[in-house]
PDB file of N, CA and C in Angstrom:
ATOM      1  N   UNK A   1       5.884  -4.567 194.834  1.00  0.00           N
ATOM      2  CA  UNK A   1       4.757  -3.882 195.458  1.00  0.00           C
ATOM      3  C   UNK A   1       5.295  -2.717 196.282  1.00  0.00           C
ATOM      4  N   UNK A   2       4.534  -1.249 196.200  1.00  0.00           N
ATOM      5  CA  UNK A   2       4.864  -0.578 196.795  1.00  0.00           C
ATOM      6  C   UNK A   2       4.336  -0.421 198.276  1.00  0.00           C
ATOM      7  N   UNK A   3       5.369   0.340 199.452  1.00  0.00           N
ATOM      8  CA  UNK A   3       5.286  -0.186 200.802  1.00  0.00           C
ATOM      9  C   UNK A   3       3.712   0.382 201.026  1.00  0.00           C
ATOM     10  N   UNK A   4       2.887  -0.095 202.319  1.00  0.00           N
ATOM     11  CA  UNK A   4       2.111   0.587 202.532  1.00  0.00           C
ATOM     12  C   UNK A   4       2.030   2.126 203.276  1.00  0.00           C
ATOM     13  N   UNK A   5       0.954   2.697 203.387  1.00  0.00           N
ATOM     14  CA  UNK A   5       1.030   4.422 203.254  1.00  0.00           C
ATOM     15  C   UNK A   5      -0.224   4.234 204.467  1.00  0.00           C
ATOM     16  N   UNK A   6       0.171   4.847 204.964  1.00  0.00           N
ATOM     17  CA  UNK A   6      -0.633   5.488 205.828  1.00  0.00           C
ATOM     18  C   UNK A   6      -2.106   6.619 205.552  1.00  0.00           C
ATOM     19  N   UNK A   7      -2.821   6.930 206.240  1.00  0.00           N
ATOM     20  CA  UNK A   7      -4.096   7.903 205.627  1.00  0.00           C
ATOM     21  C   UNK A   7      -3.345   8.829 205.986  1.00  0.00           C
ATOM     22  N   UNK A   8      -2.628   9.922 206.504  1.00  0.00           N
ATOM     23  CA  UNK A   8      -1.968  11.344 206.277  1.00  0.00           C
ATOM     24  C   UNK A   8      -1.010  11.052 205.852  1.00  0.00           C
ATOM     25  N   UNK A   9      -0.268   9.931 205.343  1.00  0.00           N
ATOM     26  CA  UNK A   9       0.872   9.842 204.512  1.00  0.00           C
ATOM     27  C   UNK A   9      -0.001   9.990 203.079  1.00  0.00           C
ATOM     28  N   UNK A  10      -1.067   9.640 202.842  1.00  0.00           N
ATOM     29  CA  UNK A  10      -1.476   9.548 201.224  1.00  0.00           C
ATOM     30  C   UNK A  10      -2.174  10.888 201.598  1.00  0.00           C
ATOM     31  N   UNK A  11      -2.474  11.776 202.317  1.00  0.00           N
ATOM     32  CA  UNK A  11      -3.427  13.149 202.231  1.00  0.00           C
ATOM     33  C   UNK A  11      -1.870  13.913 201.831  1.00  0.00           C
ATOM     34  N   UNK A  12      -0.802  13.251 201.944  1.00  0.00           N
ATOM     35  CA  UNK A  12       0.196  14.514 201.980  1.00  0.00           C
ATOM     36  C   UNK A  12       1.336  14.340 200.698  1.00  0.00           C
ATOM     37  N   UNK A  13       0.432  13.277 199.982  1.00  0.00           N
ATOM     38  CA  UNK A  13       1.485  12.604 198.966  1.00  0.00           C
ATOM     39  C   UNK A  13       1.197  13.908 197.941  1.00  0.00           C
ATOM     40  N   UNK A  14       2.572  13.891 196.984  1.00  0.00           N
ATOM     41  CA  UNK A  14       2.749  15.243 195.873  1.00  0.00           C
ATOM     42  C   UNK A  14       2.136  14.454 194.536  1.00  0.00           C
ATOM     43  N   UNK A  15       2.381  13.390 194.115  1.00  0.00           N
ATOM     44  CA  UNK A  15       2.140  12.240 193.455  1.00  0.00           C
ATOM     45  C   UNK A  15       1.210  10.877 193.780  1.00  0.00           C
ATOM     46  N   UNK A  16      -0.065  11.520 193.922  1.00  0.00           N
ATOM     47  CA  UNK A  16      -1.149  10.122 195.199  1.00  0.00           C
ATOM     48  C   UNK A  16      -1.058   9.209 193.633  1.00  0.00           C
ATOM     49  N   UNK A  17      -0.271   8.454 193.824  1.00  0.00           N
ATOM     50  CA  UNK A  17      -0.705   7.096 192.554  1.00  0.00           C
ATOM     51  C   UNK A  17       0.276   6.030 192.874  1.00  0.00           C
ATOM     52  N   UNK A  18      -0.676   5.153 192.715  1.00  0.00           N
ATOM     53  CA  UNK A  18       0.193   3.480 193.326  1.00  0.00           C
ATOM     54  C   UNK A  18       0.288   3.375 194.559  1.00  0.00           C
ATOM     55  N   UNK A  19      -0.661   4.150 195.136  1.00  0.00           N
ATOM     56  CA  UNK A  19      -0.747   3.904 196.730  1.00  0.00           C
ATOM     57  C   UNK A  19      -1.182   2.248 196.931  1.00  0.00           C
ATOM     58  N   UNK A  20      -0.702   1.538 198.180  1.00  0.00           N
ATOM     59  CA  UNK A  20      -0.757   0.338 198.902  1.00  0.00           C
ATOM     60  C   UNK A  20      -1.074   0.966 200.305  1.00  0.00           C
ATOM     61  N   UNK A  21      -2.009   0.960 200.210  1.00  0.00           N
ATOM     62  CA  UNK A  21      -2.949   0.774 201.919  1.00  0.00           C
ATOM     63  C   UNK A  21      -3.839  -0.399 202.662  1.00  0.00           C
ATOM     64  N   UNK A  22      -3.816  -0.508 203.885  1.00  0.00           N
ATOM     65  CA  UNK A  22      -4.890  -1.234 204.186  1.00  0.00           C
ATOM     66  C   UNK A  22      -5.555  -0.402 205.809  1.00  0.00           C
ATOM     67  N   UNK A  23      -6.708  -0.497 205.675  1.00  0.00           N
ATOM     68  CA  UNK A  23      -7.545  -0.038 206.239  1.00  0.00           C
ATOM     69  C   UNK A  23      -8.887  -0.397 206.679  1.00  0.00           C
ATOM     70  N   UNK A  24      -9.474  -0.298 208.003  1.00  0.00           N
ATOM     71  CA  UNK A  24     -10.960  -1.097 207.867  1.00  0.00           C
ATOM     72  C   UNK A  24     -12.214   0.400 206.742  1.00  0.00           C
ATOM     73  N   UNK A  25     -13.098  -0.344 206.186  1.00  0.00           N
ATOM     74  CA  UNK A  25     -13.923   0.164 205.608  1.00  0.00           C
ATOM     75  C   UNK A  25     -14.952   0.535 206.247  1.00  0.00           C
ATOM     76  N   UNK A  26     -15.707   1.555 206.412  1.00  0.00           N
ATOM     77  CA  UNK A  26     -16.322   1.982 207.129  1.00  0.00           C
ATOM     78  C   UNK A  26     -17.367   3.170 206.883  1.00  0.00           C
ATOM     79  N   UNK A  27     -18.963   3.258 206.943  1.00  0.00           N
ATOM     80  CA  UNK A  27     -19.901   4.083 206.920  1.00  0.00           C
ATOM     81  C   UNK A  27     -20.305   3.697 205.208  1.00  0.00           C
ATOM     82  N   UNK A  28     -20.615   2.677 204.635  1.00  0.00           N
ATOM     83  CA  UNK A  28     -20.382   2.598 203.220  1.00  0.00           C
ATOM     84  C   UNK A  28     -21.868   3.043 202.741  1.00  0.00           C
ATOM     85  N   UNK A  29     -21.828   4.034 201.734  1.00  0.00           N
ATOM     86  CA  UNK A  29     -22.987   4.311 200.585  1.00  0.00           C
ATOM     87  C   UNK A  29     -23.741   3.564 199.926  1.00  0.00           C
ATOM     88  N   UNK A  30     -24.895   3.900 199.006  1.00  0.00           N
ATOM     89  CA  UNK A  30     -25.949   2.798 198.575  1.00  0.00           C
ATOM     90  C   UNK A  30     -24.633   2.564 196.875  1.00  0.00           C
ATOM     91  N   UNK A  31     -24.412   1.235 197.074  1.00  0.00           N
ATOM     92  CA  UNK A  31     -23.773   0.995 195.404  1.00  0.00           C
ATOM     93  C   UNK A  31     -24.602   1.062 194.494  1.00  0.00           C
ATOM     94  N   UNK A  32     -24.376   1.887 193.401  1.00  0.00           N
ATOM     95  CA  UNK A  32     -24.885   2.218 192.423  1.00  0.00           C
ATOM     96  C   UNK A  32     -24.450   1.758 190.566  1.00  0.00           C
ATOM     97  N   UNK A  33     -24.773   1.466 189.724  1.00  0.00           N
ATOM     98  CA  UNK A  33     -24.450   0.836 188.527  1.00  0.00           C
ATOM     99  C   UNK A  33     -24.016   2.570 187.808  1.00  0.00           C
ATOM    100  N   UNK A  34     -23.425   2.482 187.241  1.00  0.00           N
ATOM    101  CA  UNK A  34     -22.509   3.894 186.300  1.00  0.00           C
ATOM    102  C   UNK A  34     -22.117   2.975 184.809  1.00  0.00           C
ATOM    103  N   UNK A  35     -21.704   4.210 184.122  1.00  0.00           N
ATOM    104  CA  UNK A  35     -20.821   4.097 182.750  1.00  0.00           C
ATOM    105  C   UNK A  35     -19.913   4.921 183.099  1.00  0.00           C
ATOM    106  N   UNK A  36     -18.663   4.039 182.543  1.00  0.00           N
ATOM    107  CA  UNK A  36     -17.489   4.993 182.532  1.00  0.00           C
ATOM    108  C   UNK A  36     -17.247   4.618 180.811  1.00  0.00           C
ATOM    109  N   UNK A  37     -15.811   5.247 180.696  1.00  0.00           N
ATOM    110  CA  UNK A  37     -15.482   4.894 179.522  1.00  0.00           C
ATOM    111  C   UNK A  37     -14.829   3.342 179.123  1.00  0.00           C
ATOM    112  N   UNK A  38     -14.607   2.403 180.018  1.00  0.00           N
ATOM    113  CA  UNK A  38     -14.672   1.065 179.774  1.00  0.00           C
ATOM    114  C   UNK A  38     -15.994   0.338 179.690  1.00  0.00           C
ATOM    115  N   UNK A  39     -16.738   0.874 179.937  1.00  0.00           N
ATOM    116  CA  UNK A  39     -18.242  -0.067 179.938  1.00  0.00           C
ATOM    117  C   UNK A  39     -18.941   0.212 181.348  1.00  0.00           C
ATOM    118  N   UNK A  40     -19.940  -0.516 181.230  1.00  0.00           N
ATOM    119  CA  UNK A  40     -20.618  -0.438 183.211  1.00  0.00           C
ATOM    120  C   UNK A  40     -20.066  -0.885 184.116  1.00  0.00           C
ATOM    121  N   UNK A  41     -20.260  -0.644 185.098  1.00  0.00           N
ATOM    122  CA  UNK A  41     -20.160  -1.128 186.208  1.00  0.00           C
ATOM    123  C   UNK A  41     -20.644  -0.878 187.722  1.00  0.00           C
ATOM    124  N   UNK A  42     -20.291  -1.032 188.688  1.00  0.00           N
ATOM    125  CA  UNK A  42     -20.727  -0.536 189.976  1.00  0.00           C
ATOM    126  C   UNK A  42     -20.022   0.348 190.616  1.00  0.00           C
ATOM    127  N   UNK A  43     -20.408   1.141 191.987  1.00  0.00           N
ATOM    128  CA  UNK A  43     -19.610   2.104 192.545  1.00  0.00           C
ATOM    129  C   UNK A  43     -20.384   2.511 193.971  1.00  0.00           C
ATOM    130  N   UNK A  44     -19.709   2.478 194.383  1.00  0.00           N
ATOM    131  CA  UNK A  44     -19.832   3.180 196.248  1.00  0.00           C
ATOM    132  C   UNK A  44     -19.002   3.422 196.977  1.00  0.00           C
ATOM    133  N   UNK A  45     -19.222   4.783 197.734  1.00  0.00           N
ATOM    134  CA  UNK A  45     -18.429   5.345 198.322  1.00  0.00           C
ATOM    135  C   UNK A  45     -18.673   4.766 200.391  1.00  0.00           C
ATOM    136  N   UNK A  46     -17.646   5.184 200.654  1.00  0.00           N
ATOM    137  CA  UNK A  46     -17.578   5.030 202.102  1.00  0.00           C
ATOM    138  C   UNK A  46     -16.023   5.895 202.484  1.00  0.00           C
ATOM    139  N   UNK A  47     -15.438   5.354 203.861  1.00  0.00           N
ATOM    140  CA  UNK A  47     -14.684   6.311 204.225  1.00  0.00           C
ATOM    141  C   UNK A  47     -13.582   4.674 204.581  1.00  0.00           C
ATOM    142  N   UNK A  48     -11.564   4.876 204.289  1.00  0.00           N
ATOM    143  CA  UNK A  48     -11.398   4.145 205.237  1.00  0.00           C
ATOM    144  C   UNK A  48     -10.710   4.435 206.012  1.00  0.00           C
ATOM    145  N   UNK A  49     -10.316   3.945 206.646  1.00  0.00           N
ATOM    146  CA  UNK A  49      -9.962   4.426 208.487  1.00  0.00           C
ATOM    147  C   UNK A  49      -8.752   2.993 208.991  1.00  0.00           C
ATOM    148  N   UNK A  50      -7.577   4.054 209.449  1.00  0.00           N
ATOM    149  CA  UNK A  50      -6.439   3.575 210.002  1.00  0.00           C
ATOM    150  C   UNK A  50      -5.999   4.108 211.571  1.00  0.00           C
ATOM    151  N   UNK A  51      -5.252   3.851 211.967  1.00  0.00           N
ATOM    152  CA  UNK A  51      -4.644   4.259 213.700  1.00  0.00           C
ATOM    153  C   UNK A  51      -4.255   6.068 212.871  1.00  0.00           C
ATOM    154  N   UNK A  52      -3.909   6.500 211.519  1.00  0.00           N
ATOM    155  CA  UNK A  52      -3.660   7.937 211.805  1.00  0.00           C
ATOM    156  C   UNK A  52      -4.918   9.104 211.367  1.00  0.00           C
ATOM    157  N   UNK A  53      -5.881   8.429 211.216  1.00  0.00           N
ATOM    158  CA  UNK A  53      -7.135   8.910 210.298  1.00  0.00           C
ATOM    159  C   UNK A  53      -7.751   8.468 209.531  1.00  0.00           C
ATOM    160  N   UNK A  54      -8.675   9.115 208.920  1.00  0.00           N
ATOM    161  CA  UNK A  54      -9.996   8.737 207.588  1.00  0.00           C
ATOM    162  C   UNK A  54      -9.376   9.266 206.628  1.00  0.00           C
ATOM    163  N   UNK A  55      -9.926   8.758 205.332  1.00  0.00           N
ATOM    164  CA  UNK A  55     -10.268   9.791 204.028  1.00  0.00           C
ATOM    165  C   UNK A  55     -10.944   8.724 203.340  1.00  0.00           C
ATOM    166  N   UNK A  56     -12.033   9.789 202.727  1.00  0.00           N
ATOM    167  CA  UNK A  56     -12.950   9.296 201.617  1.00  0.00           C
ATOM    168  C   UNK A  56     -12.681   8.203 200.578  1.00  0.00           C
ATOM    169  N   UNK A  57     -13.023   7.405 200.515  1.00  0.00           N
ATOM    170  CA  UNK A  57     -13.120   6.083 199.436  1.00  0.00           C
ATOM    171  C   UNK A  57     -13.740   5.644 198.306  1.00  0.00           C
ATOM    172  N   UNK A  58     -13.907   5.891 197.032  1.00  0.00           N
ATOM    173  CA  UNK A  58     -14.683   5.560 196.020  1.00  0.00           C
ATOM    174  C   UNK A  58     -13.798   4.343 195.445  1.00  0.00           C
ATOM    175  N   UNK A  59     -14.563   2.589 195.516  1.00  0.00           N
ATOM    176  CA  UNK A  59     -14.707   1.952 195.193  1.00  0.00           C
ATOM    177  C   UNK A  59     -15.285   1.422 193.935  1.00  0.00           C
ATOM    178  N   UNK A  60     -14.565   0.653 193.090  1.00  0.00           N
ATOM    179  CA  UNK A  60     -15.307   0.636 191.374  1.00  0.00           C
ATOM    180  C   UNK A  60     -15.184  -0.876 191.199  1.00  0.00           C
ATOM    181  N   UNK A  61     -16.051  -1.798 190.507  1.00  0.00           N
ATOM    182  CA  UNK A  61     -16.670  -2.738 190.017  1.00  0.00           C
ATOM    183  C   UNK A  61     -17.267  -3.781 191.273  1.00  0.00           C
ATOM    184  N   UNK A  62     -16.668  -5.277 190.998  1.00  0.00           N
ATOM    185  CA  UNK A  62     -17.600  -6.204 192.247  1.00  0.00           C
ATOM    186  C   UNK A  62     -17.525  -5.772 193.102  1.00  0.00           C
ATOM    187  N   UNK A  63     -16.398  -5.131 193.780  1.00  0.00           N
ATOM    188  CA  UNK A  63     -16.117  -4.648 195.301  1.00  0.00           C
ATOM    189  C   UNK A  63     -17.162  -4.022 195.882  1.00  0.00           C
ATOM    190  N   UNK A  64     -17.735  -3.098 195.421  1.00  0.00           N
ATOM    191  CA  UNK A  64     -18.589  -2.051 195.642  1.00  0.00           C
ATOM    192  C   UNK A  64     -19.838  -2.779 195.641  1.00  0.00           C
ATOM    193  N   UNK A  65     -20.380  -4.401 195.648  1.00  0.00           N
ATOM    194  CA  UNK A  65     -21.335  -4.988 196.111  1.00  0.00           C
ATOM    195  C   UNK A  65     -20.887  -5.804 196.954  1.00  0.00           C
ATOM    196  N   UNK A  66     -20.042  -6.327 197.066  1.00  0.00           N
ATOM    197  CA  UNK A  66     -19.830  -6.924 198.267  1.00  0.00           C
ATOM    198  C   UNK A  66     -19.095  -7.085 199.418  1.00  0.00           C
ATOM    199  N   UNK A  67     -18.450  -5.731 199.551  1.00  0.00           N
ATOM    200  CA  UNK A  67     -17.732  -5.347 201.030  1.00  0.00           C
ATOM    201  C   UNK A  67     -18.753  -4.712 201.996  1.00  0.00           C
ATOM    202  N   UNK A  68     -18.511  -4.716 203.213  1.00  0.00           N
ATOM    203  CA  UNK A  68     -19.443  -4.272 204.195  1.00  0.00           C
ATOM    204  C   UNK A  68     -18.832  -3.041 205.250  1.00  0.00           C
ATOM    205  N   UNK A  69     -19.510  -2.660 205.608  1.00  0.00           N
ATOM    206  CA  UNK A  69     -18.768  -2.154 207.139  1.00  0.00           C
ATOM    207  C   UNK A  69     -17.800  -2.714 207.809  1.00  0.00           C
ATOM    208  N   UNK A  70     -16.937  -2.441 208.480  1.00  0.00           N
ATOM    209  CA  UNK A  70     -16.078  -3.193 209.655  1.00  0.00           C
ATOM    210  C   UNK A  70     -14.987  -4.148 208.784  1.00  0.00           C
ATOM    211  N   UNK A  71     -15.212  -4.551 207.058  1.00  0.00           N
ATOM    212  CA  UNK A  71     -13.890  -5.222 206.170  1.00  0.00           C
ATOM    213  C   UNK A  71     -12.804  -4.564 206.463  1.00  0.00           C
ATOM    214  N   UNK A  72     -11.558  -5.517 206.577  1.00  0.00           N
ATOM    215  CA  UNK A  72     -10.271  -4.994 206.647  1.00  0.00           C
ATOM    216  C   UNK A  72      -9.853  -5.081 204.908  1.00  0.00           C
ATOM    217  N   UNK A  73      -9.866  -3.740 204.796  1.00  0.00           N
ATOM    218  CA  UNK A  73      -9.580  -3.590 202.844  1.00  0.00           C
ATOM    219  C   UNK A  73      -8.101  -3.433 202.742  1.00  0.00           C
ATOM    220  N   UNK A  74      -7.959  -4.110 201.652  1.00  0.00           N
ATOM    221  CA  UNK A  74      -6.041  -3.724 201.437  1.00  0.00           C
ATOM    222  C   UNK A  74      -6.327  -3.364 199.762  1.00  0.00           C
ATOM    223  N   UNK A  75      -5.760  -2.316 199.354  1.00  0.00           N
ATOM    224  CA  UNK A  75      -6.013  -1.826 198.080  1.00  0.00           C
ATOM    225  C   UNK A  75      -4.360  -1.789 197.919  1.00  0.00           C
ATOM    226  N   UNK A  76      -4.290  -2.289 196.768  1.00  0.00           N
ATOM    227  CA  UNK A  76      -3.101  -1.887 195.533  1.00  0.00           C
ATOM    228  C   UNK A  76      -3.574  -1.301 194.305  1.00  0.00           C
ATOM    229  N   UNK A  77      -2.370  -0.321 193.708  1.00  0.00           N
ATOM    230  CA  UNK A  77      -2.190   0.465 192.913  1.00  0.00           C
ATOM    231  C   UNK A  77      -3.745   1.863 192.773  1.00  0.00           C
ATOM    232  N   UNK A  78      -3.712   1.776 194.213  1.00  0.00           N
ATOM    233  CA  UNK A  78      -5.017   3.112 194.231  1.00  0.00           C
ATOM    234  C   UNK A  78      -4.622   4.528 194.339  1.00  0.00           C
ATOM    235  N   UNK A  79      -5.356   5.450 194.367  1.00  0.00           N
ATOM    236  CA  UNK A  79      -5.170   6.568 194.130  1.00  0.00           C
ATOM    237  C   UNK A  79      -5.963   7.606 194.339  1.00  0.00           C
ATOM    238  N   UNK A  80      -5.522   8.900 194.858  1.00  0.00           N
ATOM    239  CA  UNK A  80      -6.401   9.935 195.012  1.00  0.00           C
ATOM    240  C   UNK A  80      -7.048  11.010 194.160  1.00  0.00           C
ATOM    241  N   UNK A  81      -8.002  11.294 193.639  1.00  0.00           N
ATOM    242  CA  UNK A  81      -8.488  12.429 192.874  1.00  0.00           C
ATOM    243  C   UNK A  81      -9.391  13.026 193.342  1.00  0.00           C
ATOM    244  N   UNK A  82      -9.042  14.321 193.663  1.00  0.00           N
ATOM    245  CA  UNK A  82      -9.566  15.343 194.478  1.00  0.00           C
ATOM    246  C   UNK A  82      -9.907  15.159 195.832  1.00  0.00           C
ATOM    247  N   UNK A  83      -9.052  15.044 196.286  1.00  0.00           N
ATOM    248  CA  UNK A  83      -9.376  14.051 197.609  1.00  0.00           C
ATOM    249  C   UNK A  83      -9.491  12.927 198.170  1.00  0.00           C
ATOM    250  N   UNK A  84     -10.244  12.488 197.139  1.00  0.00           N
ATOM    251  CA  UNK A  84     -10.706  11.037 197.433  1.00  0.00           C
ATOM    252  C   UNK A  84     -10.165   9.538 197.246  1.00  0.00           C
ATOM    253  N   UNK A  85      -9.534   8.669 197.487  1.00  0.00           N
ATOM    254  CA  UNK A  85      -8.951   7.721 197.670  1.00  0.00           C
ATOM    255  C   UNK A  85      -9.979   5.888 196.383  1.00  0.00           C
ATOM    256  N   UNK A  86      -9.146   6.225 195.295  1.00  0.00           N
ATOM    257  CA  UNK A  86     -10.321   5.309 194.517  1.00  0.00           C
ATOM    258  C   UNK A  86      -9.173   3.877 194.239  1.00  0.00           C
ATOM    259  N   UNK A  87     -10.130   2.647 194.213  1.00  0.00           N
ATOM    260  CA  UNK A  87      -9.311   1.665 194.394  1.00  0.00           C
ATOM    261  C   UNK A  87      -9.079   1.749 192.299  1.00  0.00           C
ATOM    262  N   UNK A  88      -7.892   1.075 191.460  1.00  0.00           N
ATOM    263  CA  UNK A  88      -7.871   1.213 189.987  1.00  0.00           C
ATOM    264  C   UNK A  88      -8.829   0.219 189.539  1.00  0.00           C
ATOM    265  N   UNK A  89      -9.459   0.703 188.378  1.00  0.00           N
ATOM    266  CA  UNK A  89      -9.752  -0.093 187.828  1.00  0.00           C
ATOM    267  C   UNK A  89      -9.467  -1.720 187.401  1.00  0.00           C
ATOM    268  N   UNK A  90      -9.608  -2.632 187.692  1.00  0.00           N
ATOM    269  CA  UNK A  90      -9.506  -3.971 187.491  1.00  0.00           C
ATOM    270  C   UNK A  90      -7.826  -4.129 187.731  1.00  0.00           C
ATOM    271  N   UNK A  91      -7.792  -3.127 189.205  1.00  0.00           N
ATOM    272  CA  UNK A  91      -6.742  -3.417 189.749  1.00  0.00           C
ATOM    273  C   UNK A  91      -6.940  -4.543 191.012  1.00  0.00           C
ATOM    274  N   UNK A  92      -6.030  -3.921 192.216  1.00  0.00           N
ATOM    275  CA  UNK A  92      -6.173  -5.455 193.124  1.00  0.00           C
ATOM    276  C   UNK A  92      -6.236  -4.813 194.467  1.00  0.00           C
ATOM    277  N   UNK A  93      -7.960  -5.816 194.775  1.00  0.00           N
ATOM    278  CA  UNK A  93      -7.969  -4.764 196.472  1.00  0.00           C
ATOM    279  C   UNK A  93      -8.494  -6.188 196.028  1.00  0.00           C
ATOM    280  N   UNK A  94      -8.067  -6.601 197.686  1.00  0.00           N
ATOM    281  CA  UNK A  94      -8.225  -7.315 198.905  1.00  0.00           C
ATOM    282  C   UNK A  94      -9.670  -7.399 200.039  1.00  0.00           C
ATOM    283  N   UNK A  95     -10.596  -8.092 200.330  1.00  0.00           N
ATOM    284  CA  UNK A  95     -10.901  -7.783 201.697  1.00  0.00           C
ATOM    285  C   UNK A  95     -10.230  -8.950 202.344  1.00  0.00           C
ATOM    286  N   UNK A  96      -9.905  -8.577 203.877  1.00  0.00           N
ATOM    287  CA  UNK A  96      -8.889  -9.909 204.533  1.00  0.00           C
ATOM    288  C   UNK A  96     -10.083 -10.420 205.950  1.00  0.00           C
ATOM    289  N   UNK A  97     -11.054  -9.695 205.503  1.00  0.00           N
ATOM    290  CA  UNK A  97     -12.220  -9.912 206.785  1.00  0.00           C
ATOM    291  C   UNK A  97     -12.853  -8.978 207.780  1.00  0.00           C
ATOM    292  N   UNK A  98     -13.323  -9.225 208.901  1.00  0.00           N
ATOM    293  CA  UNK A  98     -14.380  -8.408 209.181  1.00  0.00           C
ATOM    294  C   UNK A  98     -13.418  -7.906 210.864  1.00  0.00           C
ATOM    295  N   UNK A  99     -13.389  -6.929 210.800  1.00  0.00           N
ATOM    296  CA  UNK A  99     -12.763  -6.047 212.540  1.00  0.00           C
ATOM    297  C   UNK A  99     -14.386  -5.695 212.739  1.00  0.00           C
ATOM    298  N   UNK A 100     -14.234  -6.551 214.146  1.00  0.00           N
ATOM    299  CA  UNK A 100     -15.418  -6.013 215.394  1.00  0.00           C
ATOM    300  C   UNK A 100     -15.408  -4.653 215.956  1.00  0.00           C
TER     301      UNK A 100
END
């Protein structure tokens, strides 16, 4: 497993792929059902947030119905495109519980 990254360590990565973060989740969007090119699934965005900053979050399949505000998320093998921080496909994020 690769080490974890910080939110301006992954805004400043040359190569954002296989990022390991954890972060609380926070301000989350209405989840919505999509097609991609594997089939359907779900999706919602929110922001997550560490001691060095935010960046944008797009979340893809169960996750994206049942994480909340205030989850402590740990994402493996995620990644940024165009900014935005997306957990992989029927890869492996974590919630470890709820920060007050």
């Amino acid at each position: 497993v690769t080490p974890f990254r910080t939110i301006v360590e992954i805004k400043q990565m040359n190569k954002p792929f296989h990022i390991h973060v954890l972060g609380k989740f926070d301000r989350k969007g209405i989840p919505r059902s999509t097609s991609t090119r594997y089939g359907g699934t779900h999706v919602v965005t929110g922001f997550l947030v560490d001691d060095t900053g935010e960046i944008k979050l797009r979340l893809w399949g169960k996750i994206a119905n049942t994480i909340e505000n205030g989850d402590l998320l740990e994402l493996t093998e995620a990644y940024t495109k165009n900014g935005i921080l997306n957990n992989k496909q029927g890869g492996k994020e974590k919630i470890h519980g709820r920060i007050e």
